[in-house]
PDB file of N, CA and C in Angstrom:
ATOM      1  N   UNK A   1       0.840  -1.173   0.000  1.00  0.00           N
ATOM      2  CA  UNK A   1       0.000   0.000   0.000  1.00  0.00           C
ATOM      3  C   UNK A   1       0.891   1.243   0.000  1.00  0.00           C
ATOM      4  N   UNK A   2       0.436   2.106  -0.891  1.00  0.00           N
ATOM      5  CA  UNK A   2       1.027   3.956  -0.789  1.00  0.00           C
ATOM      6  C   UNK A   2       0.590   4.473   0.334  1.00  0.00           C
ATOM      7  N   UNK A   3       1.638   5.012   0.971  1.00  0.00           N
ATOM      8  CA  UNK A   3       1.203   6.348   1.845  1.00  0.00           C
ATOM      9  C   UNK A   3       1.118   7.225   1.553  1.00  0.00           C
ATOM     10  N   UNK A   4       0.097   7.659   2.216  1.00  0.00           N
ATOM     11  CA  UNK A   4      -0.336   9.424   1.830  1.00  0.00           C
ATOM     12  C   UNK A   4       0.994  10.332   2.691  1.00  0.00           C
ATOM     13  N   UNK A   5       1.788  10.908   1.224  1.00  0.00           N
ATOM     14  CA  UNK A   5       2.746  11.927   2.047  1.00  0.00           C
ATOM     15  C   UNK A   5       2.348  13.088   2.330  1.00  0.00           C
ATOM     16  N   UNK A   6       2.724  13.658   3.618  1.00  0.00           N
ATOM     17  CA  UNK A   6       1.868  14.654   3.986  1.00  0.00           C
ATOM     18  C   UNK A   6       3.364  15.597   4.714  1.00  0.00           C
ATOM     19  N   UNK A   7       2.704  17.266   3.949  1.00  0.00           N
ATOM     20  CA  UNK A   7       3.679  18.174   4.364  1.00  0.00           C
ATOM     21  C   UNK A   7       2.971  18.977   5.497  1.00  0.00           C
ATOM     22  N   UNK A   8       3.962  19.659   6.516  1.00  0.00           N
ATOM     23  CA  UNK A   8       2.896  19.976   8.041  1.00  0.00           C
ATOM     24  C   UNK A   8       3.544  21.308   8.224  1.00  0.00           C
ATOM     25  N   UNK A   9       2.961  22.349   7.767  1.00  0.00           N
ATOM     26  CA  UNK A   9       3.495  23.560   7.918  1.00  0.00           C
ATOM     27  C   UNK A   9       2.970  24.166   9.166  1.00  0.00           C
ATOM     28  N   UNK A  10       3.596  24.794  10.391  1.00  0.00           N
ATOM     29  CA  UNK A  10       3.215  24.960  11.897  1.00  0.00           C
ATOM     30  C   UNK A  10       4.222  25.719  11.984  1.00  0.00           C
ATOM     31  N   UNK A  11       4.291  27.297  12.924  1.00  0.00           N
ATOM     32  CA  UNK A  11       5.471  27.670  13.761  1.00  0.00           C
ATOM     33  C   UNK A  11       5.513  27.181  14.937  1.00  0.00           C
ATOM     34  N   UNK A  12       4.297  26.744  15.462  1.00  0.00           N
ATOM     35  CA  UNK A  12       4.806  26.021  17.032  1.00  0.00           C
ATOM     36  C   UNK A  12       5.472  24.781  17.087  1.00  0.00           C
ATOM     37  N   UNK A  13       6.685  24.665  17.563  1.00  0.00           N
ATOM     38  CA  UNK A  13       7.274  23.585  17.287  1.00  0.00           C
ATOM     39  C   UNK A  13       6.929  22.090  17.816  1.00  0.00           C
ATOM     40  N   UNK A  14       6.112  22.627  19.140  1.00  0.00           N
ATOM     41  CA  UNK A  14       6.029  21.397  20.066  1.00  0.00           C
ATOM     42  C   UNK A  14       4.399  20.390  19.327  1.00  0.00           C
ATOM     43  N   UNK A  15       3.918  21.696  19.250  1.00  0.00           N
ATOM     44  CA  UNK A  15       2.623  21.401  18.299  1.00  0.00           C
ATOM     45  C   UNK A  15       3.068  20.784  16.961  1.00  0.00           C
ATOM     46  N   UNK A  16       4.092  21.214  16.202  1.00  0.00           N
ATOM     47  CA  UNK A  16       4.352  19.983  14.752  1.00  0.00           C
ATOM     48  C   UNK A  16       4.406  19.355  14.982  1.00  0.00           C
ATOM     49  N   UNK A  17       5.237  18.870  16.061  1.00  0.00           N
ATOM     50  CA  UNK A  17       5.943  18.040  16.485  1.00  0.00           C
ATOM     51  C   UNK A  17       4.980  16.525  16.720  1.00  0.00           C
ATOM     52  N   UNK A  18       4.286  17.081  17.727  1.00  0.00           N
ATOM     53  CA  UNK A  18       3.350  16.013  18.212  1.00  0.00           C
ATOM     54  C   UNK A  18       2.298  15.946  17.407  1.00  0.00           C
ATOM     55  N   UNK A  19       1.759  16.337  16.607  1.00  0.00           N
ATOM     56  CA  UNK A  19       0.944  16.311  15.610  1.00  0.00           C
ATOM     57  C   UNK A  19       1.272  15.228  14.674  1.00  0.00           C
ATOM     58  N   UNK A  20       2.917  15.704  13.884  1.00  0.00           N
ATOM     59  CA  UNK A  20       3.216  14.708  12.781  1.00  0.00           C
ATOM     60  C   UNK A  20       4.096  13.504  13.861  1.00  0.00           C
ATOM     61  N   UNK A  21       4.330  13.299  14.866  1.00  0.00           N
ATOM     62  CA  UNK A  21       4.813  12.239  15.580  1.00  0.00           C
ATOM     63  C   UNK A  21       2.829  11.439  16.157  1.00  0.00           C
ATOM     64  N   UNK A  22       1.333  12.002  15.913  1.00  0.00           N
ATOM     65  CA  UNK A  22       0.574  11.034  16.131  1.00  0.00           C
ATOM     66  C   UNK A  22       0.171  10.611  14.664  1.00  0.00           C
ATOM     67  N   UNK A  23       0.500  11.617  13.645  1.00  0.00           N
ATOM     68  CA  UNK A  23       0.181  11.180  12.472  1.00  0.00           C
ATOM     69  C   UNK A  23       0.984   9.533  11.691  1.00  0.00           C
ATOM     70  N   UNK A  24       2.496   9.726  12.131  1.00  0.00           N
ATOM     71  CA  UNK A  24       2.994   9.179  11.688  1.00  0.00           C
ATOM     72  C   UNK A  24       3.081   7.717  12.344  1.00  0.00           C
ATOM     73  N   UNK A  25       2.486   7.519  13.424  1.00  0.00           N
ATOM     74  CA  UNK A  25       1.602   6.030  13.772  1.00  0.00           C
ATOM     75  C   UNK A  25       0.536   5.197  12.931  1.00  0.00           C
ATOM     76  N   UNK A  26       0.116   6.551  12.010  1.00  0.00           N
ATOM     77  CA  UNK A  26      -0.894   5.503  11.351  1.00  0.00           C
ATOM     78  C   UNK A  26       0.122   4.788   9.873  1.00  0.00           C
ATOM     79  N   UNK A  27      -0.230   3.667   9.641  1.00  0.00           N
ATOM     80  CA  UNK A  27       0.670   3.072   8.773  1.00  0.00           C
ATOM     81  C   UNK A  27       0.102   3.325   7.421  1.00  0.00           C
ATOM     82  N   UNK A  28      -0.923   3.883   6.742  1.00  0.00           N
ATOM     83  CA  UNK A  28      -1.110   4.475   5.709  1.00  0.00           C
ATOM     84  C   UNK A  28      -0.751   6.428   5.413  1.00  0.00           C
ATOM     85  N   UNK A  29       0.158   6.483   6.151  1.00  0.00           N
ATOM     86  CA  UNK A  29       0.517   8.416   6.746  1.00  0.00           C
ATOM     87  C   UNK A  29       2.139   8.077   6.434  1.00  0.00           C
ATOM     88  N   UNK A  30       2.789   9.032   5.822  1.00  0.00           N
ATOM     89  CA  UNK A  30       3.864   9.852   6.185  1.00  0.00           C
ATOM     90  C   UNK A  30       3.983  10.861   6.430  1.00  0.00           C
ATOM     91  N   UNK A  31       4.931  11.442   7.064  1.00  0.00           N
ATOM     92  CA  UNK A  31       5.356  12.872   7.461  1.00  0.00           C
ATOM     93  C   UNK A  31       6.283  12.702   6.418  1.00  0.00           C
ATOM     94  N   UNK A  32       6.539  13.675   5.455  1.00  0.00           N
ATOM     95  CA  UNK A  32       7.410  13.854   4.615  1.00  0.00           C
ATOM     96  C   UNK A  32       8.779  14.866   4.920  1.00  0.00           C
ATOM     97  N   UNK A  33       7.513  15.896   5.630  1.00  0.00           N
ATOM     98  CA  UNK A  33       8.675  17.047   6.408  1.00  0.00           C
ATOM     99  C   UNK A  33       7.716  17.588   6.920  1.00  0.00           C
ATOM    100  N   UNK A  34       8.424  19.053   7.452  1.00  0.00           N
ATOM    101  CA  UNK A  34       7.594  20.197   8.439  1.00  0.00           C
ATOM    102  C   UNK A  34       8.393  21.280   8.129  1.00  0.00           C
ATOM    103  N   UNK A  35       7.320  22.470   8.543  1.00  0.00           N
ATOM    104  CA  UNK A  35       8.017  23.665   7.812  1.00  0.00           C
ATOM    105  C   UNK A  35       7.939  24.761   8.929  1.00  0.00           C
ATOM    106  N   UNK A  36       8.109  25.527   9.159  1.00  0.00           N
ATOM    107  CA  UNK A  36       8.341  26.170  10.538  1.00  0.00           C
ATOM    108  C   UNK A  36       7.820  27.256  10.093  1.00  0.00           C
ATOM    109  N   UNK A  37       7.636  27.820   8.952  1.00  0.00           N
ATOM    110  CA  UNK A  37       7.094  29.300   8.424  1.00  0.00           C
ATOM    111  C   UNK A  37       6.703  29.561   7.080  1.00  0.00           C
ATOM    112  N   UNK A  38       5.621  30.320   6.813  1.00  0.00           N
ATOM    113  CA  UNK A  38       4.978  30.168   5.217  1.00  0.00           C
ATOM    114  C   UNK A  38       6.218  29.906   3.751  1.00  0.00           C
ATOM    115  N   UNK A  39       7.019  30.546   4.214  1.00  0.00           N
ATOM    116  CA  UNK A  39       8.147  30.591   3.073  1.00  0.00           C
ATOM    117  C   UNK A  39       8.589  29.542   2.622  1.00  0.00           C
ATOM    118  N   UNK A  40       8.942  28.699   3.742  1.00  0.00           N
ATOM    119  CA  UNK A  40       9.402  27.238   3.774  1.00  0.00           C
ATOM    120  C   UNK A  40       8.419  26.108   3.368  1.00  0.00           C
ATOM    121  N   UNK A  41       7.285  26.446   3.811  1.00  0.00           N
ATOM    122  CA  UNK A  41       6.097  25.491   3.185  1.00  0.00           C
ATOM    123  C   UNK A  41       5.852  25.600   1.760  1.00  0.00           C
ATOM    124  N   UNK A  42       5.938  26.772   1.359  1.00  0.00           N
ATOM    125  CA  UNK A  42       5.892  26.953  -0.160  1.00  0.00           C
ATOM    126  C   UNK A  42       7.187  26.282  -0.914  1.00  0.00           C
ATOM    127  N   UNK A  43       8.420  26.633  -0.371  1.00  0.00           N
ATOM    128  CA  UNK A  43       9.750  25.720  -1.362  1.00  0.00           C
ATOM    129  C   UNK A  43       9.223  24.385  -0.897  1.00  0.00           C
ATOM    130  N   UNK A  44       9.133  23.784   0.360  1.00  0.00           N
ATOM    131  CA  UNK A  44       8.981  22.279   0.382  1.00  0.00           C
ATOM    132  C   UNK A  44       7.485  21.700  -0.447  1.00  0.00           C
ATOM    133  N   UNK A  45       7.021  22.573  -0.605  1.00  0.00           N
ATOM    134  CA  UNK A  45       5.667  21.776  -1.183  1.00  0.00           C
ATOM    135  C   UNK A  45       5.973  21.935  -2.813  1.00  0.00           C
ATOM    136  N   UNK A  46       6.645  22.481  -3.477  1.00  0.00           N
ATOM    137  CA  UNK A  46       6.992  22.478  -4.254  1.00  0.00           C
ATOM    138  C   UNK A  46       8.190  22.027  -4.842  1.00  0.00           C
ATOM    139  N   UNK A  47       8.899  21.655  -4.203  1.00  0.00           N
ATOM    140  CA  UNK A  47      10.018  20.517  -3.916  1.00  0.00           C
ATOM    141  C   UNK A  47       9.252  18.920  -4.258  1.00  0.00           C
ATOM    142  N   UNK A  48       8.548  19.011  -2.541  1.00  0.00           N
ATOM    143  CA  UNK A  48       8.305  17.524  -2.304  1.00  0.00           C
ATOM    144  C   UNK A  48       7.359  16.895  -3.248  1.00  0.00           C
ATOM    145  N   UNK A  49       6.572  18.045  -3.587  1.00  0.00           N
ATOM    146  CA  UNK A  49       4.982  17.688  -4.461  1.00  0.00           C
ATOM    147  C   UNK A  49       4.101  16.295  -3.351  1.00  0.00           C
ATOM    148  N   UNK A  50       3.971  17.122  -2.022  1.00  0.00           N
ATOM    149  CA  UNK A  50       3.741  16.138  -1.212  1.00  0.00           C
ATOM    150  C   UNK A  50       1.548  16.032  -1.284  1.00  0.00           C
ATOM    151  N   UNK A  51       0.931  14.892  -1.078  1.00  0.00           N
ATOM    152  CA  UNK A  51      -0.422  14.103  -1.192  1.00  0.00           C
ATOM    153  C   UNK A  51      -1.143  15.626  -0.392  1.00  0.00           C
ATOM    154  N   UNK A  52      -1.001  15.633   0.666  1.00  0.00           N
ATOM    155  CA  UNK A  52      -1.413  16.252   1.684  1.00  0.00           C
ATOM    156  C   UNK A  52      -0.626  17.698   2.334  1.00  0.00           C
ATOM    157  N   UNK A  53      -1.295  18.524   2.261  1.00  0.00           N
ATOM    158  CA  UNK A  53      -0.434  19.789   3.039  1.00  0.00           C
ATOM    159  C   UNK A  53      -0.954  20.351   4.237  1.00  0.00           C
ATOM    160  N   UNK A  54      -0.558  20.177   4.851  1.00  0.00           N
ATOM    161  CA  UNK A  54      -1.720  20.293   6.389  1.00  0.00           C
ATOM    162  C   UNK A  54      -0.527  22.404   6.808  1.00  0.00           C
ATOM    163  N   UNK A  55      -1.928  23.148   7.016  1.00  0.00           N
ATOM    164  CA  UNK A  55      -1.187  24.304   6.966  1.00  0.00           C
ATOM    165  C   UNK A  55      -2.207  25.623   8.008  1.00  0.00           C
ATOM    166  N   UNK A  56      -1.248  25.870   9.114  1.00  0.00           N
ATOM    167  CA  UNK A  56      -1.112  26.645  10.139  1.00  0.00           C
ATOM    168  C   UNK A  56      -1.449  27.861   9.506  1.00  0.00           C
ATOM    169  N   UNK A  57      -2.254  29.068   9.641  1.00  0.00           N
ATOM    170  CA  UNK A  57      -2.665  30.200   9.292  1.00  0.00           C
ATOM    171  C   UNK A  57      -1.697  30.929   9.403  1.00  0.00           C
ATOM    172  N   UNK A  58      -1.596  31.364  10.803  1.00  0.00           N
ATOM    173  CA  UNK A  58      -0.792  32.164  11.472  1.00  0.00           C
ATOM    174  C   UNK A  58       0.676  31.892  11.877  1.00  0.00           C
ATOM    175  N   UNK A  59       1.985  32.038  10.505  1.00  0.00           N
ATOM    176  CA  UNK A  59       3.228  31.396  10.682  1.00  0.00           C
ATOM    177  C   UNK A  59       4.244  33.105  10.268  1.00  0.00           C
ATOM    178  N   UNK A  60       4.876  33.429  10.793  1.00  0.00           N
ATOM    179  CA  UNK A  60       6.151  34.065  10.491  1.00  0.00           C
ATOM    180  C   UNK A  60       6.254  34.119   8.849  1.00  0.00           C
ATOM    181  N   UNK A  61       7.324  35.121   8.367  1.00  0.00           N
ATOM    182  CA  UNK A  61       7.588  35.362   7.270  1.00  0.00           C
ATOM    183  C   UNK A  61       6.795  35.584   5.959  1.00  0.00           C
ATOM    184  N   UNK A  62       5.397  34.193   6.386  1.00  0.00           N
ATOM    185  CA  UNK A  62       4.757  33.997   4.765  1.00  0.00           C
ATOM    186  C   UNK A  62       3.157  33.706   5.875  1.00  0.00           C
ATOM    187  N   UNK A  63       2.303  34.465   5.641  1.00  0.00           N
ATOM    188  CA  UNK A  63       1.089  33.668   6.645  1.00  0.00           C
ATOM    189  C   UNK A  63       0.508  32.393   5.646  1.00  0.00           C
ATOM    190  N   UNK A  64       0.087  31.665   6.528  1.00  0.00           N
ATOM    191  CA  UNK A  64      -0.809  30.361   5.585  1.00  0.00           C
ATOM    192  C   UNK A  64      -1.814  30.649   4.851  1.00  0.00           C
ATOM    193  N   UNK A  65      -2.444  31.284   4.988  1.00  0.00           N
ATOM    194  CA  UNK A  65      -2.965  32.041   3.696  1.00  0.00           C
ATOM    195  C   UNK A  65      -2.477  32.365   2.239  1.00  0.00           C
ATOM    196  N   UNK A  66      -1.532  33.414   2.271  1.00  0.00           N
ATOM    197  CA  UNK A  66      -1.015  33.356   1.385  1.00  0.00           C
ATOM    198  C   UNK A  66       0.216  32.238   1.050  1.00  0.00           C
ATOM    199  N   UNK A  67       0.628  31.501   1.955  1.00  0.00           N
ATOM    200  CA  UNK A  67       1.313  30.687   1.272  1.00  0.00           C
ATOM    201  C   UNK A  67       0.367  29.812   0.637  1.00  0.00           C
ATOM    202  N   UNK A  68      -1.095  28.964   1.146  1.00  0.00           N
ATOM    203  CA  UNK A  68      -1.679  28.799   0.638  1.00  0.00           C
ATOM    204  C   UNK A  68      -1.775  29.123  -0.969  1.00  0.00           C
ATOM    205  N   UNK A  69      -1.933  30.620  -1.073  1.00  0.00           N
ATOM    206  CA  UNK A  69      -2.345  31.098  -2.601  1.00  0.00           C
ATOM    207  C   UNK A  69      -1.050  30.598  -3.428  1.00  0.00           C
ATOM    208  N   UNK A  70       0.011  31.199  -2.883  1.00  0.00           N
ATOM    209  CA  UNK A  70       1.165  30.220  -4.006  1.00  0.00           C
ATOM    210  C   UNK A  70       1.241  28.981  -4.069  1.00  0.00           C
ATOM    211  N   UNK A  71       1.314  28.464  -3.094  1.00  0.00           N
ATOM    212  CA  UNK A  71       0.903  27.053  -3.626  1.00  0.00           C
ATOM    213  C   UNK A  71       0.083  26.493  -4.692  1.00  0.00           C
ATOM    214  N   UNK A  72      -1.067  26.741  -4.468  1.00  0.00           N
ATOM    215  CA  UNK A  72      -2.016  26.781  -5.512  1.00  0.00           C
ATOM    216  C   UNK A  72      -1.857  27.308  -7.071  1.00  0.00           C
ATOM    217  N   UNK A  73      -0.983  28.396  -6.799  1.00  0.00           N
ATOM    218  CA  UNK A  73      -1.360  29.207  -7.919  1.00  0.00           C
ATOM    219  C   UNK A  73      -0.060  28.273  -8.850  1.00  0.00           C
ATOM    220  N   UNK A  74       0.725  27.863  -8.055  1.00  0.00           N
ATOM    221  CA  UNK A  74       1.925  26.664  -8.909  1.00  0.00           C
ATOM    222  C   UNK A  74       1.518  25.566  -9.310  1.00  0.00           C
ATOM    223  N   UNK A  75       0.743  24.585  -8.007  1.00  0.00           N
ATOM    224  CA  UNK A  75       0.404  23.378  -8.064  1.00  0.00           C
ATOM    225  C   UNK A  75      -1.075  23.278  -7.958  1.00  0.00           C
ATOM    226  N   UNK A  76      -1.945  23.651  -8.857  1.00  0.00           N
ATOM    227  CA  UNK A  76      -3.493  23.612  -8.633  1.00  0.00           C
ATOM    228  C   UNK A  76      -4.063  22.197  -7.810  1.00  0.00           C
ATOM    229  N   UNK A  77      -3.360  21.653  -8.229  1.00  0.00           N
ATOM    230  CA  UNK A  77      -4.139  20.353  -7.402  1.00  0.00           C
ATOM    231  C   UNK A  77      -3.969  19.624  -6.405  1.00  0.00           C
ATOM    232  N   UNK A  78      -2.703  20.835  -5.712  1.00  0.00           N
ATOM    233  CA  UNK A  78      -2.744  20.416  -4.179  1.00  0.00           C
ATOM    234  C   UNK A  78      -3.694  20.635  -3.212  1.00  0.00           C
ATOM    235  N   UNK A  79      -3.640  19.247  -2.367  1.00  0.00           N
ATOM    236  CA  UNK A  79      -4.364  19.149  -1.267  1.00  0.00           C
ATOM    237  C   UNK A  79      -4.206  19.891  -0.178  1.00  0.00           C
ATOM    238  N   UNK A  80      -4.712  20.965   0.285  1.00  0.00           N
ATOM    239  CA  UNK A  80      -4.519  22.002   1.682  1.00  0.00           C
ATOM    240  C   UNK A  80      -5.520  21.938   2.324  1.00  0.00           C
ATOM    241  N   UNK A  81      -5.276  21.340   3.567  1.00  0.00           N
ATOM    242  CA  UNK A  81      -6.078  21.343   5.230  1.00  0.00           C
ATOM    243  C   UNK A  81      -5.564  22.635   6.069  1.00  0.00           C
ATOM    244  N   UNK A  82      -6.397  23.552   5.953  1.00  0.00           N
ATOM    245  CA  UNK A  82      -6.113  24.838   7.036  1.00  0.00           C
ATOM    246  C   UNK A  82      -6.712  23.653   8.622  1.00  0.00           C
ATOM    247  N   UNK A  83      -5.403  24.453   9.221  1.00  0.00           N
ATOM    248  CA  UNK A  83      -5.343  23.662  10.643  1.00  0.00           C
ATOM    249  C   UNK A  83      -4.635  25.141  11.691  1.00  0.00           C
ATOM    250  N   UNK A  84      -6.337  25.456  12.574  1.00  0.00           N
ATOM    251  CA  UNK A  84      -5.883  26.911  12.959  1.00  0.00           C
ATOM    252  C   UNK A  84      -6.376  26.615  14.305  1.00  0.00           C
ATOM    253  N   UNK A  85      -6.130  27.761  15.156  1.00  0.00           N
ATOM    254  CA  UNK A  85      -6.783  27.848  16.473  1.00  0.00           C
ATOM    255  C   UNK A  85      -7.962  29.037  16.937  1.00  0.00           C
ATOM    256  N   UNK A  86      -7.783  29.764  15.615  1.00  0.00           N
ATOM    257  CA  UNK A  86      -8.392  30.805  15.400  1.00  0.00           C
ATOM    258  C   UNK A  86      -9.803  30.507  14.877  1.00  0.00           C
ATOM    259  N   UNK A  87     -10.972  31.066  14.831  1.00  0.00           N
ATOM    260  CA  UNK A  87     -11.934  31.033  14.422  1.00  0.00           C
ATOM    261  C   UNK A  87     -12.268  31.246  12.925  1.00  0.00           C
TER     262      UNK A  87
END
């Protein structure tokens, strides 16, 4: 079976952390990487061309939002899960 590779863009570290360390228990999941700030999620997702992009709103340098939009606007048919604390 393929795993779904999955990129985890978050500035809280402890929060990636444990997030892609419960993700990566399930045996159809990879963590491919993690990105610490919008900028970085955009080169790695466009790098990795990863299944899944799981992506933090509120990150330093690039917000998830707009990294969101580049993403998209490169790779239309990536998969993005906004994953916020915010309303």
């Amino acid at each position: 079976m393929e795993k779904i590779r999955i990129l985890f863009a978050g500035d809280h570290l402890v929060v990636r952390q444990s997030v892609c360390a419960f993700l990566q228990k399930e045996r159809d999941l990879a963590v491919v990487a993690e990105a610490g700030d919008g900028e970085e999620a955009v080169r790695l997702a466009r790098e990795l061309n990863p299944d899944v992009i799981i992506m933090d709103i509120s990150m330093p340098k690039l917000n998830g939002i707009e990294a969101t939009r580049q993403i998209k606007a490169s790779q239309p048919s990536a998969t993005i899960l906004i994953l916020s604390a915010y309303d």
